[in-house]
PDB file of N, CA and C in Angstrom:
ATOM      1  N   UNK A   1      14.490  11.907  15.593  1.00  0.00           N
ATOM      2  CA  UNK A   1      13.449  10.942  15.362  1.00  0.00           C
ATOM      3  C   UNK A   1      13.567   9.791  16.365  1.00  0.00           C
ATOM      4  N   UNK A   2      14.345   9.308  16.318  1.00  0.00           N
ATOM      5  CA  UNK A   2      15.062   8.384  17.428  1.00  0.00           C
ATOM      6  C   UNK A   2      15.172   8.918  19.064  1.00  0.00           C
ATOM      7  N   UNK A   3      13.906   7.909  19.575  1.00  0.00           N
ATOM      8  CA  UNK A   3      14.335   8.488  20.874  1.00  0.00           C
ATOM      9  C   UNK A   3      13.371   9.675  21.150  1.00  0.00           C
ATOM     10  N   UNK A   4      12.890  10.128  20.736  1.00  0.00           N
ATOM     11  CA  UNK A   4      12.181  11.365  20.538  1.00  0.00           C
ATOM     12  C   UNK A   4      10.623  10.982  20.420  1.00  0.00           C
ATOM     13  N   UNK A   5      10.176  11.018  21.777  1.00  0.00           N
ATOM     14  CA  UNK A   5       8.564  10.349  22.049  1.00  0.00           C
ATOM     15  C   UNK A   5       7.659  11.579  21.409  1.00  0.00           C
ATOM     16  N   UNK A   6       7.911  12.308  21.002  1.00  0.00           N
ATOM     17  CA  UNK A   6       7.093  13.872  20.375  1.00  0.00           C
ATOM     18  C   UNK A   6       7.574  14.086  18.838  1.00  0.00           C
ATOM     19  N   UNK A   7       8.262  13.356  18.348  1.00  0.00           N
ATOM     20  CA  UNK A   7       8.637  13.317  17.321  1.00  0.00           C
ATOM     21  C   UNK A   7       7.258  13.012  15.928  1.00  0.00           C
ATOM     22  N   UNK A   8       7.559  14.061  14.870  1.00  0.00           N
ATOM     23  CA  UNK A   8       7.711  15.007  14.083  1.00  0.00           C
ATOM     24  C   UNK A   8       7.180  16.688  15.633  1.00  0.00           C
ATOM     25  N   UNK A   9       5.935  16.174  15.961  1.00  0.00           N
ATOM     26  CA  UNK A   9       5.379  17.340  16.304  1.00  0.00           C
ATOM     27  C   UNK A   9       4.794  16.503  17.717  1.00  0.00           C
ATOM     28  N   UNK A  10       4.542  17.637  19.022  1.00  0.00           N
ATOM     29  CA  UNK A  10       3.894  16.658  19.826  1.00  0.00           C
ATOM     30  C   UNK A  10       2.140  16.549  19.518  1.00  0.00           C
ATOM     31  N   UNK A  11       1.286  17.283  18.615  1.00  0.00           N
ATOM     32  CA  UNK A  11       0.107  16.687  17.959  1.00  0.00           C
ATOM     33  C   UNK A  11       0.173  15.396  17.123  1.00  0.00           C
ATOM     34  N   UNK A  12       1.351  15.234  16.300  1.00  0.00           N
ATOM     35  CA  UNK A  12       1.229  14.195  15.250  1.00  0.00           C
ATOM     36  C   UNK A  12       2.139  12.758  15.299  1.00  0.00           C
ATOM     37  N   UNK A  13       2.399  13.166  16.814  1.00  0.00           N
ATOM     38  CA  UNK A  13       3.675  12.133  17.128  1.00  0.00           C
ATOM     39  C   UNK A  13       2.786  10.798  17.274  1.00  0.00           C
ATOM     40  N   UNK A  14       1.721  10.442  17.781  1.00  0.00           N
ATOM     41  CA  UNK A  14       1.120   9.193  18.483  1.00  0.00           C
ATOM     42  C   UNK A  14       0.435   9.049  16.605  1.00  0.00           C
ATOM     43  N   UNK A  15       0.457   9.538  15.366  1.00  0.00           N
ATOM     44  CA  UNK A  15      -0.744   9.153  14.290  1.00  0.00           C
ATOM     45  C   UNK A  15       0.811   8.780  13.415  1.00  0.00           C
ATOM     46  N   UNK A  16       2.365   9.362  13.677  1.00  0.00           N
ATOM     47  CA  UNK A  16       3.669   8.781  12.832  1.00  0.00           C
ATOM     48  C   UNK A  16       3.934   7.189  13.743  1.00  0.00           C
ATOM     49  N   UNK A  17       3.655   7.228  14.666  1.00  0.00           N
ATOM     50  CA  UNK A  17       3.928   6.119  15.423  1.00  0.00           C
ATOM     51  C   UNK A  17       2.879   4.736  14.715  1.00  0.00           C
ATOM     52  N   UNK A  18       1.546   4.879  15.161  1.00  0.00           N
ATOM     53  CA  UNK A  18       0.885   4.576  14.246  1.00  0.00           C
ATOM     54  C   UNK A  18       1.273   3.638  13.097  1.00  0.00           C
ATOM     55  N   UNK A  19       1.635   4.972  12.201  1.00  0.00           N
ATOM     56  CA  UNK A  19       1.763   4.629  10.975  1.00  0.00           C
ATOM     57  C   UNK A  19       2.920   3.869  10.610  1.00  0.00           C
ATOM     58  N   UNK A  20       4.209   3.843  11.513  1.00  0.00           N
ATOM     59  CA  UNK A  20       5.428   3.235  10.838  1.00  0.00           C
ATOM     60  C   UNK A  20       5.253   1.978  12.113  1.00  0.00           C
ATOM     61  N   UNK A  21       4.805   1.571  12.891  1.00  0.00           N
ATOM     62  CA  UNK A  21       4.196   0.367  13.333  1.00  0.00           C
ATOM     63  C   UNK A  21       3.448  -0.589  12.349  1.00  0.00           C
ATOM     64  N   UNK A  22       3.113   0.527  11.548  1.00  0.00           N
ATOM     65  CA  UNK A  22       2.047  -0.657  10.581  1.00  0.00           C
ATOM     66  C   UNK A  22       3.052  -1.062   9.440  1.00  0.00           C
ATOM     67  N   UNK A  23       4.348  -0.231   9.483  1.00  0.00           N
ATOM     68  CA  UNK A  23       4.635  -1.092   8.400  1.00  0.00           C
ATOM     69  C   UNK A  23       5.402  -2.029   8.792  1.00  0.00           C
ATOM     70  N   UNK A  24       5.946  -2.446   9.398  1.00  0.00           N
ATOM     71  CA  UNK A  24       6.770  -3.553  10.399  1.00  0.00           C
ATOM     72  C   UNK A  24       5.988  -4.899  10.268  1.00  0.00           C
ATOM     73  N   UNK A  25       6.970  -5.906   9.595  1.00  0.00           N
ATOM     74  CA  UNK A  25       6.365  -7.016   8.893  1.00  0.00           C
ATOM     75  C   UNK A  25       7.550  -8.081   9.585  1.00  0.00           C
ATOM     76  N   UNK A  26       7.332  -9.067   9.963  1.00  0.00           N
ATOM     77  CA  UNK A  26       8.185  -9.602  10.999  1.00  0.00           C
ATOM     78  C   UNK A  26       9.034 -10.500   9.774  1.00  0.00           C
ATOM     79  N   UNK A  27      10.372 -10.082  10.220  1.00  0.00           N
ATOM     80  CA  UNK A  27      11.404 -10.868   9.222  1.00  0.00           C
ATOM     81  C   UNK A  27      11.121 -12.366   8.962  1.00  0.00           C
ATOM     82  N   UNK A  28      10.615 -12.904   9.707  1.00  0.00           N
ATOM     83  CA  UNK A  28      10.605 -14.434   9.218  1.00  0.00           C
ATOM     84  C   UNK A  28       9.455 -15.097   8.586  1.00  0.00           C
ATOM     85  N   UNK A  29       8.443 -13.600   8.235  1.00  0.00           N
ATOM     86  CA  UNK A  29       7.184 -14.073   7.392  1.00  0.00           C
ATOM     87  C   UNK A  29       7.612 -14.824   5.876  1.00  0.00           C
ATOM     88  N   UNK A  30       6.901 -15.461   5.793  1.00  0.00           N
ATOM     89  CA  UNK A  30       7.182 -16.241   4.679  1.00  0.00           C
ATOM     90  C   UNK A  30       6.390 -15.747   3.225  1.00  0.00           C
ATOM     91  N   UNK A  31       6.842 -15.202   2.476  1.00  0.00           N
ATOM     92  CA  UNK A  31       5.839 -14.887   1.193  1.00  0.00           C
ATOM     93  C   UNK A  31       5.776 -15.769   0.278  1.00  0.00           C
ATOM     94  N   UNK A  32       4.763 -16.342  -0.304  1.00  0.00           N
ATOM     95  CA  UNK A  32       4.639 -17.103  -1.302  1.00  0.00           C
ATOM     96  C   UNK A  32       3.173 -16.679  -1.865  1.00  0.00           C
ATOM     97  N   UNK A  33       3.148 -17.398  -3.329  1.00  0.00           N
ATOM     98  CA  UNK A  33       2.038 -17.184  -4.281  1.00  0.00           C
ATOM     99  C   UNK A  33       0.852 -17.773  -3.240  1.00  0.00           C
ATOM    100  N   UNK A  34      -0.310 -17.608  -3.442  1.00  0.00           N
ATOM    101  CA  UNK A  34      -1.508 -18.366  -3.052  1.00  0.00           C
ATOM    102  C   UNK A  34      -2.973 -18.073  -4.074  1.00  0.00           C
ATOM    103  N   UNK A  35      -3.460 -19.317  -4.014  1.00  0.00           N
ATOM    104  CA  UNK A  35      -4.454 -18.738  -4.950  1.00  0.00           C
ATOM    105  C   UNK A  35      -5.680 -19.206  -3.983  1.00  0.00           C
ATOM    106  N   UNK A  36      -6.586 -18.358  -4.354  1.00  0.00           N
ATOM    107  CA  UNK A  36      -8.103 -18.988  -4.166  1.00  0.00           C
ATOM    108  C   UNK A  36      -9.158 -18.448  -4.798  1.00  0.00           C
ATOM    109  N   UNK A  37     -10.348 -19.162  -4.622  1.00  0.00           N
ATOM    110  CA  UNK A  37     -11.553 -18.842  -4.975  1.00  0.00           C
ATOM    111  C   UNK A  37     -12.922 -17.749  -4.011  1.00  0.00           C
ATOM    112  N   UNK A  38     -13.067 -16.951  -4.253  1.00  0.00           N
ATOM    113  CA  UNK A  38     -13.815 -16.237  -3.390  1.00  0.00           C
ATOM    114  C   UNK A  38     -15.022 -15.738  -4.109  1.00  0.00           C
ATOM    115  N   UNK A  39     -16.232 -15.815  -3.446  1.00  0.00           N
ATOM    116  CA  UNK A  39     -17.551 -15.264  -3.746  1.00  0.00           C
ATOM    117  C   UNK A  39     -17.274 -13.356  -3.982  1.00  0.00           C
ATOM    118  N   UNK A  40     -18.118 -13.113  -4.672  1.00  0.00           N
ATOM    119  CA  UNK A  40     -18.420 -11.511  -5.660  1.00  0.00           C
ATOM    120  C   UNK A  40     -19.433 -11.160  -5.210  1.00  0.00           C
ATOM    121  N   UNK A  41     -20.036  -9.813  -4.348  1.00  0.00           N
ATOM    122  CA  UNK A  41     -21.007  -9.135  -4.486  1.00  0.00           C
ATOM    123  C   UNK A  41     -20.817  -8.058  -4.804  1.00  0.00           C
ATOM    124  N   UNK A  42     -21.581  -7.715  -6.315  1.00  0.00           N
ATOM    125  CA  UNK A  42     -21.329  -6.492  -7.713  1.00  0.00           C
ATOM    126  C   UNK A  42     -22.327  -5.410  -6.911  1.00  0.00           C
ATOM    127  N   UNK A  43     -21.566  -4.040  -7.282  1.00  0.00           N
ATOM    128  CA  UNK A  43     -22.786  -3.255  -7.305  1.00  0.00           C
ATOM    129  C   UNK A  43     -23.667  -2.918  -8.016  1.00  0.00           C
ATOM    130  N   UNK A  44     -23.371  -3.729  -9.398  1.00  0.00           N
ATOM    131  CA  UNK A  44     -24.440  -3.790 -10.552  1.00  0.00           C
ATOM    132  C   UNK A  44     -24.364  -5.369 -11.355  1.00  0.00           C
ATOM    133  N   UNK A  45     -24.165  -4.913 -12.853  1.00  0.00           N
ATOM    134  CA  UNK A  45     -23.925  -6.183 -13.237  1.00  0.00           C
ATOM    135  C   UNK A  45     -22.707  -6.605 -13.024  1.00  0.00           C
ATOM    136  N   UNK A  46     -22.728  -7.605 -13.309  1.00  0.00           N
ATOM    137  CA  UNK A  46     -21.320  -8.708 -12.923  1.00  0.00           C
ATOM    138  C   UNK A  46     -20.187  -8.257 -13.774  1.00  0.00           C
ATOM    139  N   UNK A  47     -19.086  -8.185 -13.853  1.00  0.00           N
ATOM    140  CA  UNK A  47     -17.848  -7.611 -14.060  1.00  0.00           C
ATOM    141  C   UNK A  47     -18.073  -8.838 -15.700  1.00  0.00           C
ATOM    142  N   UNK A  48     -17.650  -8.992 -16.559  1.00  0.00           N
ATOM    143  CA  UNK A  48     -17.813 -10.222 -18.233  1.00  0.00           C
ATOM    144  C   UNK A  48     -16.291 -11.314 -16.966  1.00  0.00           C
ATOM    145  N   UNK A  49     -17.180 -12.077 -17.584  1.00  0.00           N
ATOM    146  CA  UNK A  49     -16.298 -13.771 -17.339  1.00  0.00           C
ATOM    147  C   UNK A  49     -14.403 -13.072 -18.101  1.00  0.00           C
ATOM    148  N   UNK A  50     -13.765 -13.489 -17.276  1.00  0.00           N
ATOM    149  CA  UNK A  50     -12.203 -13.608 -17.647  1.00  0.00           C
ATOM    150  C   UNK A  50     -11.722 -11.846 -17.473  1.00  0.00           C
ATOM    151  N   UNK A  51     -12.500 -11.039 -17.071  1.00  0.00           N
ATOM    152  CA  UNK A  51     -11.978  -9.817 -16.208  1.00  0.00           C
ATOM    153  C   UNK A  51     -10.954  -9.454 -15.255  1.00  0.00           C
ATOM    154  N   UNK A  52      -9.740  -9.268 -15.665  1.00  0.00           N
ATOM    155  CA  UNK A  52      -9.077  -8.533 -14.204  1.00  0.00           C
ATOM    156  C   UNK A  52      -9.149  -7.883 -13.261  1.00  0.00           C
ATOM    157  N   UNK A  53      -9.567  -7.900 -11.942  1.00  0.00           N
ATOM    158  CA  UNK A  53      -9.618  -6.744 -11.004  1.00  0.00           C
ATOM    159  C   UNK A  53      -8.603  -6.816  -9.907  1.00  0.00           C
ATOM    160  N   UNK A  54      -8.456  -5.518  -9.648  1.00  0.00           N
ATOM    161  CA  UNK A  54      -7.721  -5.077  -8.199  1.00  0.00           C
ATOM    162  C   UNK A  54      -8.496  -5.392  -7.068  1.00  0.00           C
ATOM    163  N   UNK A  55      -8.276  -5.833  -5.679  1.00  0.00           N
ATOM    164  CA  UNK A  55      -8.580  -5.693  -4.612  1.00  0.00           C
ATOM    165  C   UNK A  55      -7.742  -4.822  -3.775  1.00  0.00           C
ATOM    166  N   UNK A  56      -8.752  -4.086  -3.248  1.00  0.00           N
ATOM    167  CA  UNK A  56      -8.177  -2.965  -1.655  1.00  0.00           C
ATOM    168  C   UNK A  56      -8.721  -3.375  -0.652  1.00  0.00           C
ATOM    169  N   UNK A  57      -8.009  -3.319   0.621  1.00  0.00           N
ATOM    170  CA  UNK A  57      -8.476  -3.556   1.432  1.00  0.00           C
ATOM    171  C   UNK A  57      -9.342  -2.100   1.638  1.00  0.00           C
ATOM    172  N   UNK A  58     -10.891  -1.780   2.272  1.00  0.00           N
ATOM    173  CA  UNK A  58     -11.534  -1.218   3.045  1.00  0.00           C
ATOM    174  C   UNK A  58     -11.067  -0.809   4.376  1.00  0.00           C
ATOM    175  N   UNK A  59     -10.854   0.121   4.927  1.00  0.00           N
ATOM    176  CA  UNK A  59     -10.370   0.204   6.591  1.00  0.00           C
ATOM    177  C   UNK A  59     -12.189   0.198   7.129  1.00  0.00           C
ATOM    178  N   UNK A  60     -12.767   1.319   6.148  1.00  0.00           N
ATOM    179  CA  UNK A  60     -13.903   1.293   7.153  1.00  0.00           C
ATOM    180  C   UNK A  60     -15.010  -0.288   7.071  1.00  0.00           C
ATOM    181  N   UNK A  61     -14.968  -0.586   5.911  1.00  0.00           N
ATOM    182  CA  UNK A  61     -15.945  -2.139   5.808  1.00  0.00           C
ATOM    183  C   UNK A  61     -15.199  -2.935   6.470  1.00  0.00           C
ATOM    184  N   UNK A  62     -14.011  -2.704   6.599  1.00  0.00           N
ATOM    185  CA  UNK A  62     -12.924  -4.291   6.863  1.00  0.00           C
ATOM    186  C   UNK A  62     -13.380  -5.246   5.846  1.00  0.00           C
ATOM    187  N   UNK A  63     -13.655  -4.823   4.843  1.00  0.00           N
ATOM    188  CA  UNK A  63     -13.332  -6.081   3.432  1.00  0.00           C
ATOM    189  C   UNK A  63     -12.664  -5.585   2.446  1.00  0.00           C
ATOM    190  N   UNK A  64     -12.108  -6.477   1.433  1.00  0.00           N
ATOM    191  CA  UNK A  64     -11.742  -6.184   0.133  1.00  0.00           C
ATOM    192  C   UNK A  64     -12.676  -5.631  -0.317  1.00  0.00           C
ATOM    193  N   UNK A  65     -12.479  -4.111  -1.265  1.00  0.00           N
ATOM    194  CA  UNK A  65     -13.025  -3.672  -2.257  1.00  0.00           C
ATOM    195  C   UNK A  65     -12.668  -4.564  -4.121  1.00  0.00           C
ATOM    196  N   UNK A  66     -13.416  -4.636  -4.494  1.00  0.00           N
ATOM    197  CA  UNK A  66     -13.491  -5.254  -6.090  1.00  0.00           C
ATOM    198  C   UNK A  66     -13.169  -4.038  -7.274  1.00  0.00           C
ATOM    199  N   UNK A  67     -12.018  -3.679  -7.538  1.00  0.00           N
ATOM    200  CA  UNK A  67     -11.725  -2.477  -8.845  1.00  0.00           C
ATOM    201  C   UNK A  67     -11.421  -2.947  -9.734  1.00  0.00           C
ATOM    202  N   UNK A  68     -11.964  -2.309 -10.636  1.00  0.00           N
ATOM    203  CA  UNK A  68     -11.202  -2.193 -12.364  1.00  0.00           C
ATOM    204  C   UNK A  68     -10.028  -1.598 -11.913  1.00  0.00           C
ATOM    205  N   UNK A  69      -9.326  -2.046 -13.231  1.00  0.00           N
ATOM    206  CA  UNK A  69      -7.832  -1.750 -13.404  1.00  0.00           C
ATOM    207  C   UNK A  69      -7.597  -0.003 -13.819  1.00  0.00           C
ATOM    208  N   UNK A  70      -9.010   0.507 -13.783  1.00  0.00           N
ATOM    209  CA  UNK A  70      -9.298   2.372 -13.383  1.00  0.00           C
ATOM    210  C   UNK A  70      -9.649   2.921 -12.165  1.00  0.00           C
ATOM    211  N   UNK A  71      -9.448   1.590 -11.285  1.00  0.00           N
ATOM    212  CA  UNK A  71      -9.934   2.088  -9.990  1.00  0.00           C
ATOM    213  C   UNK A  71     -11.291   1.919  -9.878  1.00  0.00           C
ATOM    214  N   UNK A  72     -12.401   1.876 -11.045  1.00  0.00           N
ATOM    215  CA  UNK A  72     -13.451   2.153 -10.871  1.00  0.00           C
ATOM    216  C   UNK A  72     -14.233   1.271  -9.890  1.00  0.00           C
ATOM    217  N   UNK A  73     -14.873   1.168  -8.921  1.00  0.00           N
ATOM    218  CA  UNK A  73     -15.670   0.421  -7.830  1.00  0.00           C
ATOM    219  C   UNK A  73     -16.378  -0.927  -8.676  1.00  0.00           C
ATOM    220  N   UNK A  74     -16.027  -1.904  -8.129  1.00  0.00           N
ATOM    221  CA  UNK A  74     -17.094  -2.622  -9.021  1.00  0.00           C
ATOM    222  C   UNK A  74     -17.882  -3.895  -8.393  1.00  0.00           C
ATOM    223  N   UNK A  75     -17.306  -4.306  -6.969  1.00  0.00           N
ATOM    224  CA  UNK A  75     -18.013  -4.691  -6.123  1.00  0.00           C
ATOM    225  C   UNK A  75     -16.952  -5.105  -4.598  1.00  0.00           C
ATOM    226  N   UNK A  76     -17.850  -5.929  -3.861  1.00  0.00           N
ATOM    227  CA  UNK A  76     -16.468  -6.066  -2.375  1.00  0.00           C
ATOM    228  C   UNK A  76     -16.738  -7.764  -2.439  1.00  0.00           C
ATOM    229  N   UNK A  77     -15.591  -8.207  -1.534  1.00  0.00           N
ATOM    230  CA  UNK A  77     -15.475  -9.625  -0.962  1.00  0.00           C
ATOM    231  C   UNK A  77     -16.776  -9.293   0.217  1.00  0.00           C
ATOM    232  N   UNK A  78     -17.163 -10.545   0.197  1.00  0.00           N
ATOM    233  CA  UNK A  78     -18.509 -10.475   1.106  1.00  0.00           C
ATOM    234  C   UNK A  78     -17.627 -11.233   2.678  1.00  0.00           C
ATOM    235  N   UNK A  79     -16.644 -10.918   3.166  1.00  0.00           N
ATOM    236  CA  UNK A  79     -15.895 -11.483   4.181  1.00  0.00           C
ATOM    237  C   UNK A  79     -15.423 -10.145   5.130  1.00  0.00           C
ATOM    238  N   UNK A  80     -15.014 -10.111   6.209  1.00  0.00           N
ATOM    239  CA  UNK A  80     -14.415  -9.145   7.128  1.00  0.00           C
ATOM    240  C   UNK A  80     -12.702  -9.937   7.458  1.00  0.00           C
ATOM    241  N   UNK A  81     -12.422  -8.786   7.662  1.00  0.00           N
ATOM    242  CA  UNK A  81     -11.252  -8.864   8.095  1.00  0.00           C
ATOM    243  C   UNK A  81     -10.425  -8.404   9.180  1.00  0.00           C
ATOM    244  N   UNK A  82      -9.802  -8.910   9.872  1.00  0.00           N
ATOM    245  CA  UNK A  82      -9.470  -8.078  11.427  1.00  0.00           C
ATOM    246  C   UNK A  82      -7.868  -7.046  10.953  1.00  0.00           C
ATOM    247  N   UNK A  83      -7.456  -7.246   9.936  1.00  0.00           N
ATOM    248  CA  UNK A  83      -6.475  -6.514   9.942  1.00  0.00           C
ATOM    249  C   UNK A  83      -6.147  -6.692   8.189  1.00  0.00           C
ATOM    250  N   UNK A  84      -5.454  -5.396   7.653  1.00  0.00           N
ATOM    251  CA  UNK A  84      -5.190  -5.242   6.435  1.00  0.00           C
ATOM    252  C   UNK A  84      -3.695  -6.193   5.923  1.00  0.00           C
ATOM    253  N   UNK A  85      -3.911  -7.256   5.028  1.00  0.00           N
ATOM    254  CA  UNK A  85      -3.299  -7.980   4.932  1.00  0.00           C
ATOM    255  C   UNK A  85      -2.088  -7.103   3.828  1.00  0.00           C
ATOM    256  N   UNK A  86      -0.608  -7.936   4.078  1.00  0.00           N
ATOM    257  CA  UNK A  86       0.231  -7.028   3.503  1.00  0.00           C
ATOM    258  C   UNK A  86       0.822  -6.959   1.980  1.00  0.00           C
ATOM    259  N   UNK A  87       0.210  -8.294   1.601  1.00  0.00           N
ATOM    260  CA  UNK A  87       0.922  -8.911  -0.081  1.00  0.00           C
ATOM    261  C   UNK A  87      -0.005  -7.507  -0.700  1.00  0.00           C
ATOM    262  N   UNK A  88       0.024  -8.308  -2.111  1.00  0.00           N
ATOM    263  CA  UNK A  88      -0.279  -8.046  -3.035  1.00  0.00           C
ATOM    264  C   UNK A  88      -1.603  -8.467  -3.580  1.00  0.00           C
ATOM    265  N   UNK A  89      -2.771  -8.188  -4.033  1.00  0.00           N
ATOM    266  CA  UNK A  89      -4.039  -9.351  -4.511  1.00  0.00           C
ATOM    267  C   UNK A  89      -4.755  -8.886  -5.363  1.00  0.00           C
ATOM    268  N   UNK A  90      -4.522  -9.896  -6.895  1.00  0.00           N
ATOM    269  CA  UNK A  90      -5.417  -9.616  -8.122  1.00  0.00           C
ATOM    270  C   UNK A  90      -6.348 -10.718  -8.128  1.00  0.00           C
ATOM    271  N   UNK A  91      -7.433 -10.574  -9.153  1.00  0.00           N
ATOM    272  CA  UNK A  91      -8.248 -11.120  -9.504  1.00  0.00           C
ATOM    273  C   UNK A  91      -8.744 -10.856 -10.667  1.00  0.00           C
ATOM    274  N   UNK A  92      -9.888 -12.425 -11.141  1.00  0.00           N
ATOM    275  CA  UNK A  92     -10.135 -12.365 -12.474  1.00  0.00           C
ATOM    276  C   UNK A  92     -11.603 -12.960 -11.952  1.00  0.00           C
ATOM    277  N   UNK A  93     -12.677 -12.702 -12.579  1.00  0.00           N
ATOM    278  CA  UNK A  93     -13.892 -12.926 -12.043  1.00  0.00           C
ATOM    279  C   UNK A  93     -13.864 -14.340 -13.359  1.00  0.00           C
ATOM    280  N   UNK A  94     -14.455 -14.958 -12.780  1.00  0.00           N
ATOM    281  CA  UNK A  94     -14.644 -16.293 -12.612  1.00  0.00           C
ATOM    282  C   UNK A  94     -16.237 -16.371 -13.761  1.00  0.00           C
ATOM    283  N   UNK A  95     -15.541 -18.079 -14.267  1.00  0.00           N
ATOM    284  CA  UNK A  95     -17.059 -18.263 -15.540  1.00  0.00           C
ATOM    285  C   UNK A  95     -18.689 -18.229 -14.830  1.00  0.00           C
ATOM    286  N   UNK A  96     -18.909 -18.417 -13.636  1.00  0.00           N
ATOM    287  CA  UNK A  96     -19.740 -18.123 -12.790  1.00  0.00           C
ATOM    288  C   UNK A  96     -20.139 -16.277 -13.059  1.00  0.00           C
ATOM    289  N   UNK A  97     -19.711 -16.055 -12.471  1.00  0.00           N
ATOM    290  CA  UNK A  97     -19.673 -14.133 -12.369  1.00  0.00           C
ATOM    291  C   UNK A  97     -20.004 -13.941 -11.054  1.00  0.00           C
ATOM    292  N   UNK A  98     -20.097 -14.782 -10.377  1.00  0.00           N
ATOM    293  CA  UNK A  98     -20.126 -15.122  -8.486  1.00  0.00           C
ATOM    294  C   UNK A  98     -19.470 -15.050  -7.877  1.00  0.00           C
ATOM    295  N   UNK A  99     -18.006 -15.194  -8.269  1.00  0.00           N
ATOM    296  CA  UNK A  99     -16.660 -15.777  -7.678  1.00  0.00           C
ATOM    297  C   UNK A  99     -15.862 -14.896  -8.510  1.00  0.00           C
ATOM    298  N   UNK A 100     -14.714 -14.405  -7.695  1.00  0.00           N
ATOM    299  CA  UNK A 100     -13.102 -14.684  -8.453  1.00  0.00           C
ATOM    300  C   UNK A 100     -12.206 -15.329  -8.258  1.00  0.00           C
ATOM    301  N   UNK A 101     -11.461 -15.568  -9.014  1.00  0.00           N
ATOM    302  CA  UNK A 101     -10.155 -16.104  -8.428  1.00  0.00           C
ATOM    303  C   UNK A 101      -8.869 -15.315  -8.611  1.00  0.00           C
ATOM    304  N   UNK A 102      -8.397 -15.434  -7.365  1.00  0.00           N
ATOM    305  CA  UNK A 102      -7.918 -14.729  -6.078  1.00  0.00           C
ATOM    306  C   UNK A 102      -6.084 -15.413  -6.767  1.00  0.00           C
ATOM    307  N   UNK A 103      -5.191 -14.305  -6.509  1.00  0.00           N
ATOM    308  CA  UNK A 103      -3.742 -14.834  -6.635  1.00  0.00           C
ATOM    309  C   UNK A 103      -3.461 -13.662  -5.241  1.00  0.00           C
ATOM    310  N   UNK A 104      -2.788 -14.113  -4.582  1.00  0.00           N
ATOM    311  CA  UNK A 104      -2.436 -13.327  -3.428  1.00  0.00           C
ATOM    312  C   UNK A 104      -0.914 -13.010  -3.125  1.00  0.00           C
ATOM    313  N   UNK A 105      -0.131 -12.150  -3.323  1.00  0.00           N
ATOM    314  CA  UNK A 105       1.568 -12.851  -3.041  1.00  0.00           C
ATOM    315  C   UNK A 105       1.583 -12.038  -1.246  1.00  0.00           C
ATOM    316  N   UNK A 106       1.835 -12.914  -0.744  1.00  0.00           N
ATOM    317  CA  UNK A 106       2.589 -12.313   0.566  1.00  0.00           C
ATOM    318  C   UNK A 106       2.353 -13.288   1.276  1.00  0.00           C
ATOM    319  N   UNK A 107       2.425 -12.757   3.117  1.00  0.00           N
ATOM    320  CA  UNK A 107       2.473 -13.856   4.103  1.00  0.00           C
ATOM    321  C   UNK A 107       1.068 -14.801   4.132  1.00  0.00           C
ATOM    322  N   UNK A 108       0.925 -15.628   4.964  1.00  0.00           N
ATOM    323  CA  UNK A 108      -0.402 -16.476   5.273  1.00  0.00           C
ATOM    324  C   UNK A 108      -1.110 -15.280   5.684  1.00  0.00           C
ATOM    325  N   UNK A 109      -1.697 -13.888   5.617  1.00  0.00           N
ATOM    326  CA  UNK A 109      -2.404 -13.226   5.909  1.00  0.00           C
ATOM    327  C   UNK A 109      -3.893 -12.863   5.646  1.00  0.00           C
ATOM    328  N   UNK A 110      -4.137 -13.224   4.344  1.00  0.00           N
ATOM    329  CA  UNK A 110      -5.104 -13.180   3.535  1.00  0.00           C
ATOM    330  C   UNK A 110      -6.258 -13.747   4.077  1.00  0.00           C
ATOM    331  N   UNK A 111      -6.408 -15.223   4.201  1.00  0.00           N
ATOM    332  CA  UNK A 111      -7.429 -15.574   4.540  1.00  0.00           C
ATOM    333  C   UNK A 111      -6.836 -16.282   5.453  1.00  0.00           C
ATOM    334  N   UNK A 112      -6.411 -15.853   6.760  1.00  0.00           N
ATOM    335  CA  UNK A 112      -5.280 -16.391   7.185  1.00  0.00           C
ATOM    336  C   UNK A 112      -6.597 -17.335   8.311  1.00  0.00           C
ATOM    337  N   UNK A 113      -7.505 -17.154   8.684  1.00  0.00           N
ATOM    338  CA  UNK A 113      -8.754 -17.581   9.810  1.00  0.00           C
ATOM    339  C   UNK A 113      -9.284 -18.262   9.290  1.00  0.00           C
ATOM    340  N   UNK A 114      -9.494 -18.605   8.199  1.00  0.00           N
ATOM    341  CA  UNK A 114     -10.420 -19.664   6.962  1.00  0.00           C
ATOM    342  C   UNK A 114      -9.602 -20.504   6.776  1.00  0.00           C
TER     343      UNK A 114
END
């Protein structure tokens, strides 16, 4: 593996490279809690006031996706993103039904341009 520019296979060597590049998180990132507030666009009705959801990052939208705690789709962050941030990020949709609020754990990555 080491040392080995063709490594697993020479088809799949440049998509493992890739992939263990992305996980490389520079030792002196700093993780801490962060919270914020972010605007909701539902693909139907609004998720009920005091709801938990998951966020994923999208590769192909470059935004957060909005899930139930089944995965089920339930709307995206209306923002882009240049790169998939590395914490962690829940949410609870907000007395509005416009907004959630956002707990994020990891580096300044998140909304790191805002």
């Amino acid at each position: 593996m080491n040392g080995q520019p063709d490594w697993p296979t020479p088809e799949t060597a440049s998509l493992w490279q890739t992939f263990v590049g992305g996980l490389a998180v520079s030792s002196t990132a700093k993780w801490t809690i962060q919270k914020w507030s972010a605007n909701v666009t539902w693909h139907g009705e609004p998720a009920p006031e005091g709801t938990s959801v998951r966020l994923f990052f999208d590769h192909s939208q470059r935004n957060m996706r909005v899930l139930s705690h089944d995965l089920d789709p339930l709307g995206f962050l209306p923002y882009r993103w240049e790169a998939e941030p590395v914490g962690v990020a829940l949410g609870e949709v907000a007395e509005s039904q416009s907004s959630i609020a956002i707990i994020y754990i990891g580096p300044s990555d998140f909304f790191s341009s805002e």
